[in-house]
PDB file of N, CA and C in Angstrom:
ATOM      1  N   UNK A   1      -9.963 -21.026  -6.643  1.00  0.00           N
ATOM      2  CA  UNK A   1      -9.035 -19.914  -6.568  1.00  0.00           C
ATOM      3  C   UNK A   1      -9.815 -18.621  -6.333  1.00  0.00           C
ATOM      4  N   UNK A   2      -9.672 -17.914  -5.350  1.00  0.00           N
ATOM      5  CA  UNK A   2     -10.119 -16.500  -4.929  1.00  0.00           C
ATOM      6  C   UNK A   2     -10.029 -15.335  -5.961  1.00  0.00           C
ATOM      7  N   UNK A   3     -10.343 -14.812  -6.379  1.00  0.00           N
ATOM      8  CA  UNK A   3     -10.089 -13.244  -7.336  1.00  0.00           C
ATOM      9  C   UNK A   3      -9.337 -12.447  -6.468  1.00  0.00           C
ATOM     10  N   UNK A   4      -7.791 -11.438  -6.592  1.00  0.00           N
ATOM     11  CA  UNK A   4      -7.266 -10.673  -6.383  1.00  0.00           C
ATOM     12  C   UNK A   4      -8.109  -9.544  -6.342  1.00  0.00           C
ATOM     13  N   UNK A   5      -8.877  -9.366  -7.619  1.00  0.00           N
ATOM     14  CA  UNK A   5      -9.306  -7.899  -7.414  1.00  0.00           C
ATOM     15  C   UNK A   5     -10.487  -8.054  -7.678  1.00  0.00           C
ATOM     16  N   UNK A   6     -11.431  -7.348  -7.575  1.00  0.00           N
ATOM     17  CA  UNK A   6     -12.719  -6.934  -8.406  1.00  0.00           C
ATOM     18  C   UNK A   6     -13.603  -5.314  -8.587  1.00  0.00           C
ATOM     19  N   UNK A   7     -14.121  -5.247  -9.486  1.00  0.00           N
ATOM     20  CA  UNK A   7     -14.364  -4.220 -10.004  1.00  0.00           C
ATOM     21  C   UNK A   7     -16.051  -3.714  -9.970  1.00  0.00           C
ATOM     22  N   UNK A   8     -16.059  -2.949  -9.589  1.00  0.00           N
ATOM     23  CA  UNK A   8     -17.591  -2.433  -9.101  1.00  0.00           C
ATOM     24  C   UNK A   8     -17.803  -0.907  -9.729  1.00  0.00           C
ATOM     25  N   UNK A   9     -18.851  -0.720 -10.618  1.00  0.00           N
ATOM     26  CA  UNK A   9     -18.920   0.681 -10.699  1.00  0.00           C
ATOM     27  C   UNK A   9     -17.613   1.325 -11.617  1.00  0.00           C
ATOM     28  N   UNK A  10     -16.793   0.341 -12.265  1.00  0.00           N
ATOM     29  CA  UNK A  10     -15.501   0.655 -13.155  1.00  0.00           C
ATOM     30  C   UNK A  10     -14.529   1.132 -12.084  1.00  0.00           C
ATOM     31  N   UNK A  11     -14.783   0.771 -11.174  1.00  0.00           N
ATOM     32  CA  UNK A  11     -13.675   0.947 -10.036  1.00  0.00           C
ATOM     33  C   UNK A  11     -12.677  -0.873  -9.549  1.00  0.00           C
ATOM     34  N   UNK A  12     -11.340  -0.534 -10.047  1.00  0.00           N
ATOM     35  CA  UNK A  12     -10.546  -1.875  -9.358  1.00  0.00           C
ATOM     36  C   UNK A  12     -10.490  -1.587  -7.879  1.00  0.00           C
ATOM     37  N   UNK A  13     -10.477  -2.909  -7.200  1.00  0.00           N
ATOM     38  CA  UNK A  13     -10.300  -2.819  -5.673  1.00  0.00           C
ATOM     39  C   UNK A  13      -9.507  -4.106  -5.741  1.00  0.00           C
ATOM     40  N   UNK A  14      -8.800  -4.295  -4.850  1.00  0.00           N
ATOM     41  CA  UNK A  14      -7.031  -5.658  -5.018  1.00  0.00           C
ATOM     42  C   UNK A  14      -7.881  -5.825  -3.019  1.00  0.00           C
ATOM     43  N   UNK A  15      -7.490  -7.322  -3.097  1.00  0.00           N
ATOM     44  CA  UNK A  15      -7.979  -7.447  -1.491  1.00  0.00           C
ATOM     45  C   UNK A  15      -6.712  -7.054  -1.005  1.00  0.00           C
ATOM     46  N   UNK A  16      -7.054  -6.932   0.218  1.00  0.00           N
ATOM     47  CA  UNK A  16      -6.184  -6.200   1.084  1.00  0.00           C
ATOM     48  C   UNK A  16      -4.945  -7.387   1.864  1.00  0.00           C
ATOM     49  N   UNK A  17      -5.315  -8.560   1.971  1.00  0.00           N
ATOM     50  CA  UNK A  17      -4.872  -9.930   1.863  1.00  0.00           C
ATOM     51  C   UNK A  17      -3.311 -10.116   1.568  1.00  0.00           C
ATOM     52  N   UNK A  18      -3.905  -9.467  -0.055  1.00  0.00           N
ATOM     53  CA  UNK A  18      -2.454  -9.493  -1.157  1.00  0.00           C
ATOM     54  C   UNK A  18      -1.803  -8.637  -0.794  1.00  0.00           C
ATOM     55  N   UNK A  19      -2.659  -7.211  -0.596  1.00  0.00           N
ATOM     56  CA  UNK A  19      -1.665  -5.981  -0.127  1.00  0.00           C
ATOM     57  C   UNK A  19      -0.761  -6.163   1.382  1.00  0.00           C
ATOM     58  N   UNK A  20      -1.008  -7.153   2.051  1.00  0.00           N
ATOM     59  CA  UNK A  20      -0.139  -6.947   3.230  1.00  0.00           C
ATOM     60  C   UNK A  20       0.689  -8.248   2.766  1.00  0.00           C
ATOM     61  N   UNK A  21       0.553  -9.302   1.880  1.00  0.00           N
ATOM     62  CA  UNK A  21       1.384  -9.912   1.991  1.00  0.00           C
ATOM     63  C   UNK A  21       2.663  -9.356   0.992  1.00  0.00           C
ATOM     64  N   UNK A  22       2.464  -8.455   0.298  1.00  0.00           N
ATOM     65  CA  UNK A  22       3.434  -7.748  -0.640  1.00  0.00           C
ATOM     66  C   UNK A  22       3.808  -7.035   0.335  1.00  0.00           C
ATOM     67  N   UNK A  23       3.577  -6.220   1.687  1.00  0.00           N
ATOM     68  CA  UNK A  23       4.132  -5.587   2.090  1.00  0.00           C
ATOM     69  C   UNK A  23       4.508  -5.934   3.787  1.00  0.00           C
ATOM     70  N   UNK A  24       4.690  -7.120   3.425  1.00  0.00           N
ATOM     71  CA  UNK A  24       4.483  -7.955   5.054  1.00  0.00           C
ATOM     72  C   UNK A  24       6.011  -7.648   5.781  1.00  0.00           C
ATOM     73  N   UNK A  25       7.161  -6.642   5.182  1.00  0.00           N
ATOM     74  CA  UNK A  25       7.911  -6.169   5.623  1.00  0.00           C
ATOM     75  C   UNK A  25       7.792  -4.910   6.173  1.00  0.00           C
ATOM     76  N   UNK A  26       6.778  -4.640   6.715  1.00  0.00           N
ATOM     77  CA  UNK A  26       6.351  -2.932   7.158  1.00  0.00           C
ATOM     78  C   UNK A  26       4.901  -3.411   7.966  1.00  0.00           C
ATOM     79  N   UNK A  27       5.616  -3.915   9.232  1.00  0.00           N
ATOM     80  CA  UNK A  27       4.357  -4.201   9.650  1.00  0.00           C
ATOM     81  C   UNK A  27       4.336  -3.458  11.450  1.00  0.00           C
ATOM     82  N   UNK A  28       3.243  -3.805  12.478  1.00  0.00           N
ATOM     83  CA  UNK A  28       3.516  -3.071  13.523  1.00  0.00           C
ATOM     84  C   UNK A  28       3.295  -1.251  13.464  1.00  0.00           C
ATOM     85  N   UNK A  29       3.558  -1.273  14.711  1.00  0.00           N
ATOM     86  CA  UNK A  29       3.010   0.485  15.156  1.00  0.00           C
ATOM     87  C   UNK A  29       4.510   0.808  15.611  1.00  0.00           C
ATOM     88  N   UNK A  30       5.720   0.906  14.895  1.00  0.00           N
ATOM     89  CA  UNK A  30       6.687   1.610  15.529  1.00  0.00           C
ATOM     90  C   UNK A  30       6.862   3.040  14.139  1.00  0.00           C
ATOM     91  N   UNK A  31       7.115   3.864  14.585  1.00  0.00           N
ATOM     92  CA  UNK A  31       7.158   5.348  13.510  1.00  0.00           C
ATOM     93  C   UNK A  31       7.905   6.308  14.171  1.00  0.00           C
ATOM     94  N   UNK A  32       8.589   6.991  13.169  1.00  0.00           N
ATOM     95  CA  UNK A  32       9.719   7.648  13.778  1.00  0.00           C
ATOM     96  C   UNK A  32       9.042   8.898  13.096  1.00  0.00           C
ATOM     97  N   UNK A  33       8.371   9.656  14.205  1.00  0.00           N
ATOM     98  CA  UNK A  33       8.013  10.975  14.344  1.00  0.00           C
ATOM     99  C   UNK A  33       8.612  12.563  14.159  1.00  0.00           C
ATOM    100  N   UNK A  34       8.524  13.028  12.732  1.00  0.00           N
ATOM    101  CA  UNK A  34       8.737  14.443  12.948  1.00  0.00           C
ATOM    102  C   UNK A  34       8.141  15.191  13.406  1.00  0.00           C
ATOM    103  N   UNK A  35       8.350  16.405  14.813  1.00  0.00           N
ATOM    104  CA  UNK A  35       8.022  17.017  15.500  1.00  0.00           C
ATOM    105  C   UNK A  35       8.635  18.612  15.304  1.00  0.00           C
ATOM    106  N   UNK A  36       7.487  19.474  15.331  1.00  0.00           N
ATOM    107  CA  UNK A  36       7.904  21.027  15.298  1.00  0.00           C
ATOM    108  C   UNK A  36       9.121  21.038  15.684  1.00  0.00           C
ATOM    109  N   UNK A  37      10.516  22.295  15.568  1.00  0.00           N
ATOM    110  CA  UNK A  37      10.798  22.874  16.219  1.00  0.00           C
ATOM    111  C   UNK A  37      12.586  21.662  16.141  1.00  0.00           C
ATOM    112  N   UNK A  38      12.279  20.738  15.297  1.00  0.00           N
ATOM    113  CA  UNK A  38      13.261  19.576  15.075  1.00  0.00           C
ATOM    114  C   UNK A  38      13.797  18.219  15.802  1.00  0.00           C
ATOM    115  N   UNK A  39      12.838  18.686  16.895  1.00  0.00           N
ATOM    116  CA  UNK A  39      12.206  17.246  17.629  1.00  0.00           C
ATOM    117  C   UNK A  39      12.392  16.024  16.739  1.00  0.00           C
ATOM    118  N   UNK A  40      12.437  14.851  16.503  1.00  0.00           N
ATOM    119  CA  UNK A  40      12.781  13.892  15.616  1.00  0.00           C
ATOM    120  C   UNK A  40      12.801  12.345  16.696  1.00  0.00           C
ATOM    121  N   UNK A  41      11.578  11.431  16.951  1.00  0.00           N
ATOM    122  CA  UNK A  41      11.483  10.809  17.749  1.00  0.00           C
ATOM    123  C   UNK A  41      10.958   9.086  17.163  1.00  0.00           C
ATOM    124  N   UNK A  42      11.330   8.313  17.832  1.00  0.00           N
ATOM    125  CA  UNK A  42      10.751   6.930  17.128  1.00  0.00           C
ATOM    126  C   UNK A  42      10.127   6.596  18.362  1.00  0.00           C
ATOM    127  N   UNK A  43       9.197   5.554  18.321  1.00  0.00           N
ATOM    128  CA  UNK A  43       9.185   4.335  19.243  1.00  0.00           C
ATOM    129  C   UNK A  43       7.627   3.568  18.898  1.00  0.00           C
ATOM    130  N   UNK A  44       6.611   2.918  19.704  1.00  0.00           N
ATOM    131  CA  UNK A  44       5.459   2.338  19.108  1.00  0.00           C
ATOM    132  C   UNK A  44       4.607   2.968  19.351  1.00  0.00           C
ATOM    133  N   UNK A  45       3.766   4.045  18.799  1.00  0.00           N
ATOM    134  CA  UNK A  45       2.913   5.007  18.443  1.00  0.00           C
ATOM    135  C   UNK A  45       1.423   3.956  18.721  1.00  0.00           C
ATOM    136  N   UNK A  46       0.809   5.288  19.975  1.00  0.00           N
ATOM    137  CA  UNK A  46      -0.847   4.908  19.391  1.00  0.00           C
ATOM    138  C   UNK A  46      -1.681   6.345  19.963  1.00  0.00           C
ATOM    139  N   UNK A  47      -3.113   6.121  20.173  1.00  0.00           N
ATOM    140  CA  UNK A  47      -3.364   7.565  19.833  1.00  0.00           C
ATOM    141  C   UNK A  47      -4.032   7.718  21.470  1.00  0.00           C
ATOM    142  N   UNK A  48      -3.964   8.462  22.553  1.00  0.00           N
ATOM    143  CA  UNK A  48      -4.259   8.083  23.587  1.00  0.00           C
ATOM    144  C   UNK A  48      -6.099   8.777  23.642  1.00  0.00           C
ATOM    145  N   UNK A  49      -6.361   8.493  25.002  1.00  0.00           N
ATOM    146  CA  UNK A  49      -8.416   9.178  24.783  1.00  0.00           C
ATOM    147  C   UNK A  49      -8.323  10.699  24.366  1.00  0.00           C
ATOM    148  N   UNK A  50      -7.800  11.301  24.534  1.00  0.00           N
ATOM    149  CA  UNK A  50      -7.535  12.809  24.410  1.00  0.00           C
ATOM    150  C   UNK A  50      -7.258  13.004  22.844  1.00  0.00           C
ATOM    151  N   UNK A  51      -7.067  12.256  21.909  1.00  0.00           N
ATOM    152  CA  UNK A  51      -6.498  12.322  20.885  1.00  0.00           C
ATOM    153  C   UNK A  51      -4.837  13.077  20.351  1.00  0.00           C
ATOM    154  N   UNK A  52      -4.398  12.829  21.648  1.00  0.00           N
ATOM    155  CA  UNK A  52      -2.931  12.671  21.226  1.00  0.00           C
ATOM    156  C   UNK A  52      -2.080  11.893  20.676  1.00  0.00           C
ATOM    157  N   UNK A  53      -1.074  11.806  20.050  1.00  0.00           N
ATOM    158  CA  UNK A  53      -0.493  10.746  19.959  1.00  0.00           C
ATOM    159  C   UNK A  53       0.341  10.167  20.989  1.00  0.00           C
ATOM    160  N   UNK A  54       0.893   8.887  21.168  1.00  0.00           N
ATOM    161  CA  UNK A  54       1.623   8.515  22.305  1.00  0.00           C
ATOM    162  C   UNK A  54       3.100   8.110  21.702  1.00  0.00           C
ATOM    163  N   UNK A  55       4.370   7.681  21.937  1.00  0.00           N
ATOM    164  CA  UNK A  55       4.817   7.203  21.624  1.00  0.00           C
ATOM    165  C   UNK A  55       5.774   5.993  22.708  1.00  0.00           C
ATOM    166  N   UNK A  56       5.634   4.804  22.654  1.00  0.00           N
ATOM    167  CA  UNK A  56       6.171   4.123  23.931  1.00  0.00           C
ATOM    168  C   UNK A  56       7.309   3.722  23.450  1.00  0.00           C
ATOM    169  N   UNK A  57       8.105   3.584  24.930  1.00  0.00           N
ATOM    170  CA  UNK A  57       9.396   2.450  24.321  1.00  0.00           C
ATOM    171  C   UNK A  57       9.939   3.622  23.675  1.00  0.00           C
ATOM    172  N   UNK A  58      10.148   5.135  23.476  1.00  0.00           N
ATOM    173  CA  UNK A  58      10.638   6.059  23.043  1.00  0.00           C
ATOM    174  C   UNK A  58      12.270   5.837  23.001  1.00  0.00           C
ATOM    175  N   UNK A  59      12.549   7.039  22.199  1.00  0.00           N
ATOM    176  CA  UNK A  59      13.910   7.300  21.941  1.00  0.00           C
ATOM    177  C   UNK A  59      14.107   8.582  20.597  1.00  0.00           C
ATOM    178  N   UNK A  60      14.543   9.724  21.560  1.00  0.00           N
ATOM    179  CA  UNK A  60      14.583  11.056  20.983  1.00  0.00           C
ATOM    180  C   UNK A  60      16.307  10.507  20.053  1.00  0.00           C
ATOM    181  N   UNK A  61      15.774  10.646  18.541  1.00  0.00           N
ATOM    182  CA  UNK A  61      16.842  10.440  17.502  1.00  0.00           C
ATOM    183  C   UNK A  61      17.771  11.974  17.556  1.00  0.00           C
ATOM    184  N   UNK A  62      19.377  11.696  17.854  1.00  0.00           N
ATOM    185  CA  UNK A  62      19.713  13.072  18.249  1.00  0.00           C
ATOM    186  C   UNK A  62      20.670  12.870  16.864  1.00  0.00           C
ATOM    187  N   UNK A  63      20.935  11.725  16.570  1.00  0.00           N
ATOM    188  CA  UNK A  63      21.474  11.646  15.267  1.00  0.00           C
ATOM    189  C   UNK A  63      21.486  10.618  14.388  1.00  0.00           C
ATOM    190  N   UNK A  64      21.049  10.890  13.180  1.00  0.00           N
ATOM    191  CA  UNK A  64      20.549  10.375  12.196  1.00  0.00           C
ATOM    192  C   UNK A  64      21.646   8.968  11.865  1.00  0.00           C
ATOM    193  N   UNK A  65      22.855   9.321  11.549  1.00  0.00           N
ATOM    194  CA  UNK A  65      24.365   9.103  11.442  1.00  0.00           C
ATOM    195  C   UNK A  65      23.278   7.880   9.420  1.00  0.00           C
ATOM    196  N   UNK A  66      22.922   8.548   8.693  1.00  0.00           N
ATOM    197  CA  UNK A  66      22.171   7.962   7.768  1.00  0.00           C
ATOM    198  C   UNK A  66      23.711   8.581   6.811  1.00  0.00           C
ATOM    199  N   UNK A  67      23.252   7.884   5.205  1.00  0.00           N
ATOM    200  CA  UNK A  67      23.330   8.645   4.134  1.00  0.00           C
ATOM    201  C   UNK A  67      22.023   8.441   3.032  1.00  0.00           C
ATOM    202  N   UNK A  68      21.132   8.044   3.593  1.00  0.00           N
ATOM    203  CA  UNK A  68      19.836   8.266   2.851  1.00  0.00           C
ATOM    204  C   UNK A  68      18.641   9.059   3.310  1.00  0.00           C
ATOM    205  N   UNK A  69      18.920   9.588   4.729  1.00  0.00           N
ATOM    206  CA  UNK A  69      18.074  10.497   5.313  1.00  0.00           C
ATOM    207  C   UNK A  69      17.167   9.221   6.481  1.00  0.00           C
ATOM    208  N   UNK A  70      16.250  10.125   7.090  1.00  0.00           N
ATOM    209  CA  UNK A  70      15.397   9.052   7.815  1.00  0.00           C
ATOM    210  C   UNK A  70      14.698   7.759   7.341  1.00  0.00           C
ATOM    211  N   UNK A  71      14.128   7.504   6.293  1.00  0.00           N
ATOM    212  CA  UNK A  71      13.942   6.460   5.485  1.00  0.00           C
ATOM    213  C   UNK A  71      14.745   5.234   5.567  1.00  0.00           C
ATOM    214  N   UNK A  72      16.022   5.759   5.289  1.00  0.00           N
ATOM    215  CA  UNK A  72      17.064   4.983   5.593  1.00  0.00           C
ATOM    216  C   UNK A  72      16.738   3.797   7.037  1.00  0.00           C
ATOM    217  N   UNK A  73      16.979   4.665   7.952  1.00  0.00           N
ATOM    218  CA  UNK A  73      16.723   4.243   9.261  1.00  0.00           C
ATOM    219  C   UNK A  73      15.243   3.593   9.357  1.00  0.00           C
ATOM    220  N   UNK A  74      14.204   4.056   9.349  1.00  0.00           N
ATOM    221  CA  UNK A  74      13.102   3.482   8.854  1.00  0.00           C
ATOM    222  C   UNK A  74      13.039   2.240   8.403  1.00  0.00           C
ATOM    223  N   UNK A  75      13.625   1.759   7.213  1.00  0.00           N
ATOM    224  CA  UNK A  75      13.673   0.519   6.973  1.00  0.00           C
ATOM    225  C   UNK A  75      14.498  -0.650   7.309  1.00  0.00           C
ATOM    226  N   UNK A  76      15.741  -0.051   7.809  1.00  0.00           N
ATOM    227  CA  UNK A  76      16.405  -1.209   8.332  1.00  0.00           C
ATOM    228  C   UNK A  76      17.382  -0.964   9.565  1.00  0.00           C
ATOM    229  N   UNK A  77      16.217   0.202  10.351  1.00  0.00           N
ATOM    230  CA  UNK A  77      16.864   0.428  12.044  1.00  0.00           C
ATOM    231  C   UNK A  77      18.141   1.324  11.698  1.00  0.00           C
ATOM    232  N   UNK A  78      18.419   1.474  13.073  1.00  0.00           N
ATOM    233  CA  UNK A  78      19.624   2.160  13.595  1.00  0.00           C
ATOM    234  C   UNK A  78      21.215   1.816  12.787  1.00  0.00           C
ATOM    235  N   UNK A  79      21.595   2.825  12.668  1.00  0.00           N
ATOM    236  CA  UNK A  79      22.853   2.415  12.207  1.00  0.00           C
ATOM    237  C   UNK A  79      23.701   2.680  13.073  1.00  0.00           C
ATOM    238  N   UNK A  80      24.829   2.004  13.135  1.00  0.00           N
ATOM    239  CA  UNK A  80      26.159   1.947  13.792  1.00  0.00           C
ATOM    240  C   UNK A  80      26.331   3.333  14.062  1.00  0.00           C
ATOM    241  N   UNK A  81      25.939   4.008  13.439  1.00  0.00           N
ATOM    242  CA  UNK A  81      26.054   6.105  13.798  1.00  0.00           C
ATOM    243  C   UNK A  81      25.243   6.719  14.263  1.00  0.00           C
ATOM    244  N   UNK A  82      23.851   5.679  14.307  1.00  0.00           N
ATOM    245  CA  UNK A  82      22.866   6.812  14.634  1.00  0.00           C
ATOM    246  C   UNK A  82      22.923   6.785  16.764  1.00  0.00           C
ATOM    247  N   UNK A  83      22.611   7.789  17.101  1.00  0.00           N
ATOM    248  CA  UNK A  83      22.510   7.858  18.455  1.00  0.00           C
ATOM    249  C   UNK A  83      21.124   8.293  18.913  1.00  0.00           C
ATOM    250  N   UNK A  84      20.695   7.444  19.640  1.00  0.00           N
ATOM    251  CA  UNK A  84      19.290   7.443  20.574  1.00  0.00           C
ATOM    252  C   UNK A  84      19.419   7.579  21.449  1.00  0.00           C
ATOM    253  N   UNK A  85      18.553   8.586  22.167  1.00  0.00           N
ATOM    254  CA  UNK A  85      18.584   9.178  23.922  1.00  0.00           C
ATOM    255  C   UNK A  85      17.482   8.992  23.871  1.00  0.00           C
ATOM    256  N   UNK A  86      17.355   7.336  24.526  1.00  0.00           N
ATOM    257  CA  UNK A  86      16.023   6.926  25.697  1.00  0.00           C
ATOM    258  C   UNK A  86      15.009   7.552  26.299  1.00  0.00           C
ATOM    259  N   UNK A  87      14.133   7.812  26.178  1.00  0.00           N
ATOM    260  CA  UNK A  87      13.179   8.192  27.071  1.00  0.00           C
ATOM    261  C   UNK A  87      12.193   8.017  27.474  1.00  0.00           C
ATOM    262  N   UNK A  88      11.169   8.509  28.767  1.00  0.00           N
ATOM    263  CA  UNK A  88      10.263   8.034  28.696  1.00  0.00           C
ATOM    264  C   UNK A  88       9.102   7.697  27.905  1.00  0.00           C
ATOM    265  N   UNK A  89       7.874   7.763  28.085  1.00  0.00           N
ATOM    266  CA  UNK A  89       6.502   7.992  27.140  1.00  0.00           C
ATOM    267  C   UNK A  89       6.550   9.176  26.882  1.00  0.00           C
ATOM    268  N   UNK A  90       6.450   9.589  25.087  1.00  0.00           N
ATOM    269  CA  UNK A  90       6.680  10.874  24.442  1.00  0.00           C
ATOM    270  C   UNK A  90       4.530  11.072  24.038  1.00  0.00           C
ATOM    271  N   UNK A  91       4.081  12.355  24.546  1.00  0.00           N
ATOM    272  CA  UNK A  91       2.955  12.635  24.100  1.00  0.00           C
ATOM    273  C   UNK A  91       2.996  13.607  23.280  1.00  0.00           C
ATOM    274  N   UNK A  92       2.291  13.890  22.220  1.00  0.00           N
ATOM    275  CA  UNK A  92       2.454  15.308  21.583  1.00  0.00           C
ATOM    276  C   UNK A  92       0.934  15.299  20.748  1.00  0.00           C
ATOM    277  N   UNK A  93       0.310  16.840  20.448  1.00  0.00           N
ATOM    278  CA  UNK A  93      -0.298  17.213  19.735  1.00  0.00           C
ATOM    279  C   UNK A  93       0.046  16.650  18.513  1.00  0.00           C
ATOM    280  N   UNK A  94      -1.183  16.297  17.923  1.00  0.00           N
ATOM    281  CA  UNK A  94      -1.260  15.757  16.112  1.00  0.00           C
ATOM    282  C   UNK A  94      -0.821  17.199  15.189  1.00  0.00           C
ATOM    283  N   UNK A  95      -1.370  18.505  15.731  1.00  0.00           N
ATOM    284  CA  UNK A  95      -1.157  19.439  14.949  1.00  0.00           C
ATOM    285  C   UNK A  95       0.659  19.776  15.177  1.00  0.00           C
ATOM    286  N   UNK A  96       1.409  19.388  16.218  1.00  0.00           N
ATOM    287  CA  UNK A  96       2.929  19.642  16.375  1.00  0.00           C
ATOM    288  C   UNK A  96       3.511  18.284  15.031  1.00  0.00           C
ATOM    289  N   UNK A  97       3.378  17.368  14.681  1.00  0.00           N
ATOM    290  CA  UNK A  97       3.952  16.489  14.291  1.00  0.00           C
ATOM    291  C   UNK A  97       3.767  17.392  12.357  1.00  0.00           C
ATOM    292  N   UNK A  98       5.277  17.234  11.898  1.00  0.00           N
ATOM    293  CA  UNK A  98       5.444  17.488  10.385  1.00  0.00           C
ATOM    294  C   UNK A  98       4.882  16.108   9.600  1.00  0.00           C
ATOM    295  N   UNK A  99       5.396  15.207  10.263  1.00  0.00           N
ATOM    296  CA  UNK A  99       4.879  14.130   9.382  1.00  0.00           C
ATOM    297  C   UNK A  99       4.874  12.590  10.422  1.00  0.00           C
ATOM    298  N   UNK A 100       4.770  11.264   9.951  1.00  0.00           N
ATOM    299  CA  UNK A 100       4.884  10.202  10.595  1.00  0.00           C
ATOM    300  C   UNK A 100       5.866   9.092   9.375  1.00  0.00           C
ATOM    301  N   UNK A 101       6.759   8.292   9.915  1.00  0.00           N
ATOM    302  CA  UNK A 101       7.239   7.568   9.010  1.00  0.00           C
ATOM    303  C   UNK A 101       6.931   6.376   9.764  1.00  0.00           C
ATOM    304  N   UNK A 102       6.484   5.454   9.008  1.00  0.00           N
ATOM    305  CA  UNK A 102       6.475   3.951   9.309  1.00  0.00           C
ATOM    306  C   UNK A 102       7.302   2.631   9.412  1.00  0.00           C
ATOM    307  N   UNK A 103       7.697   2.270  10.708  1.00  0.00           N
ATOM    308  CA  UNK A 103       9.485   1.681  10.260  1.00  0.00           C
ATOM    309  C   UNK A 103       9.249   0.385  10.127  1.00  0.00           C
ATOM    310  N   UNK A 104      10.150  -0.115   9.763  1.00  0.00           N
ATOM    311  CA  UNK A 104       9.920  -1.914   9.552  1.00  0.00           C
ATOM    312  C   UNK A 104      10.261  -2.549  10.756  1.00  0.00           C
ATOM    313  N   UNK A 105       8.885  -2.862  11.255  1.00  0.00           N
ATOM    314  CA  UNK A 105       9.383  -3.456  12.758  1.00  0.00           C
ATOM    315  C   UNK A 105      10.598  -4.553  12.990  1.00  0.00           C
ATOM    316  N   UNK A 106      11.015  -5.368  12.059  1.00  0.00           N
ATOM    317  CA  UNK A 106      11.602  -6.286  12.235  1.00  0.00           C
ATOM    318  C   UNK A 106      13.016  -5.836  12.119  1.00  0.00           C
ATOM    319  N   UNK A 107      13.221  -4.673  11.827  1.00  0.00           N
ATOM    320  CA  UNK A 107      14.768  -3.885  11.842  1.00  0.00           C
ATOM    321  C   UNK A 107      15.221  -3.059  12.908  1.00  0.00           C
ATOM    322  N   UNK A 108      13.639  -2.990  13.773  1.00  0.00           N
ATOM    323  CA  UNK A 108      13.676  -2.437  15.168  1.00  0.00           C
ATOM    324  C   UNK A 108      13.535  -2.890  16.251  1.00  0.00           C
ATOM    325  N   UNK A 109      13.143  -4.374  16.516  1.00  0.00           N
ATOM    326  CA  UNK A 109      13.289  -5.453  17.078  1.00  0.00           C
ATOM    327  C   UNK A 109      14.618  -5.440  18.222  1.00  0.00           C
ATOM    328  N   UNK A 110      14.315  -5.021  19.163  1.00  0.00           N
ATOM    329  CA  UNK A 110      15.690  -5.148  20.381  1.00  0.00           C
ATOM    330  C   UNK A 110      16.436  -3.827  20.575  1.00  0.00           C
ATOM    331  N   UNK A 111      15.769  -2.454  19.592  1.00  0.00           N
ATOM    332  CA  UNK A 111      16.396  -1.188  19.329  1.00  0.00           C
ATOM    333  C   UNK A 111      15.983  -0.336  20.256  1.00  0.00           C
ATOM    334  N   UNK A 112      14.604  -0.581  20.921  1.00  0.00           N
ATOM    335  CA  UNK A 112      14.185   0.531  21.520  1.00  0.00           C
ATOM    336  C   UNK A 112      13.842  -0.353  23.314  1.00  0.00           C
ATOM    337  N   UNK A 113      14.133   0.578  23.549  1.00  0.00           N
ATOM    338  CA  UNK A 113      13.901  -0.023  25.401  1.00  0.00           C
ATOM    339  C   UNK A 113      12.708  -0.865  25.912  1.00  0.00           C
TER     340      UNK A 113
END
């Protein structure tokens, strides 16, 4: 049997193994991007040579249609209210983005173009 964790220096460390299989519902590069100015964008994020971010397979979120806020959507996709306007490849400065949310790919599966 393998050890979960071990301890070095009075420091715990948990393998990382366990940590994705506890969280093997949040997996993939799709993130629904807050952007300056109220921009609000999802699709599969990576970081291009320039150090921008990219976002493919886009779709500018024009409405949330949530009652838990973006999170909501995040974890288990689009709702029957929310409305997405398609678009192409979204690039933007790292310093424009408020934050990044991480969605559960498997709730976004067939959602984005």
């Amino acid at each position: 049997m393998k050890p979960e964790t071990i301890k070095i220096d009075e420091v715990e460390y948990v393998r990382k193994d366990t940590l994705l299989a506890n969280r093997s519902e949040v997996t993939g590069n799709i993130y629904i991007a807050v952007l300056q100015r109220g921009w609000i964008a999802v699709g599969y994020r990576s970081v291009t040579d320039g150090g921008d971010f990219s976002l493919s397979n886009a779709a500018h979120i024009r409405v949330w249609g949530t009652t838990k806020g973006l999170g909501e959507i995040a974890d288990d996709g689009p709702t029957l209210k929310t409305v997405l306007d398609f678009c192409p490849t979204i690039e933007y400065n790292p310093l424009t983005a408020i934050m990044h949310i991480r969605c559960r790919e498997a709730a976004w599966v067939g959602k984005l173009s």
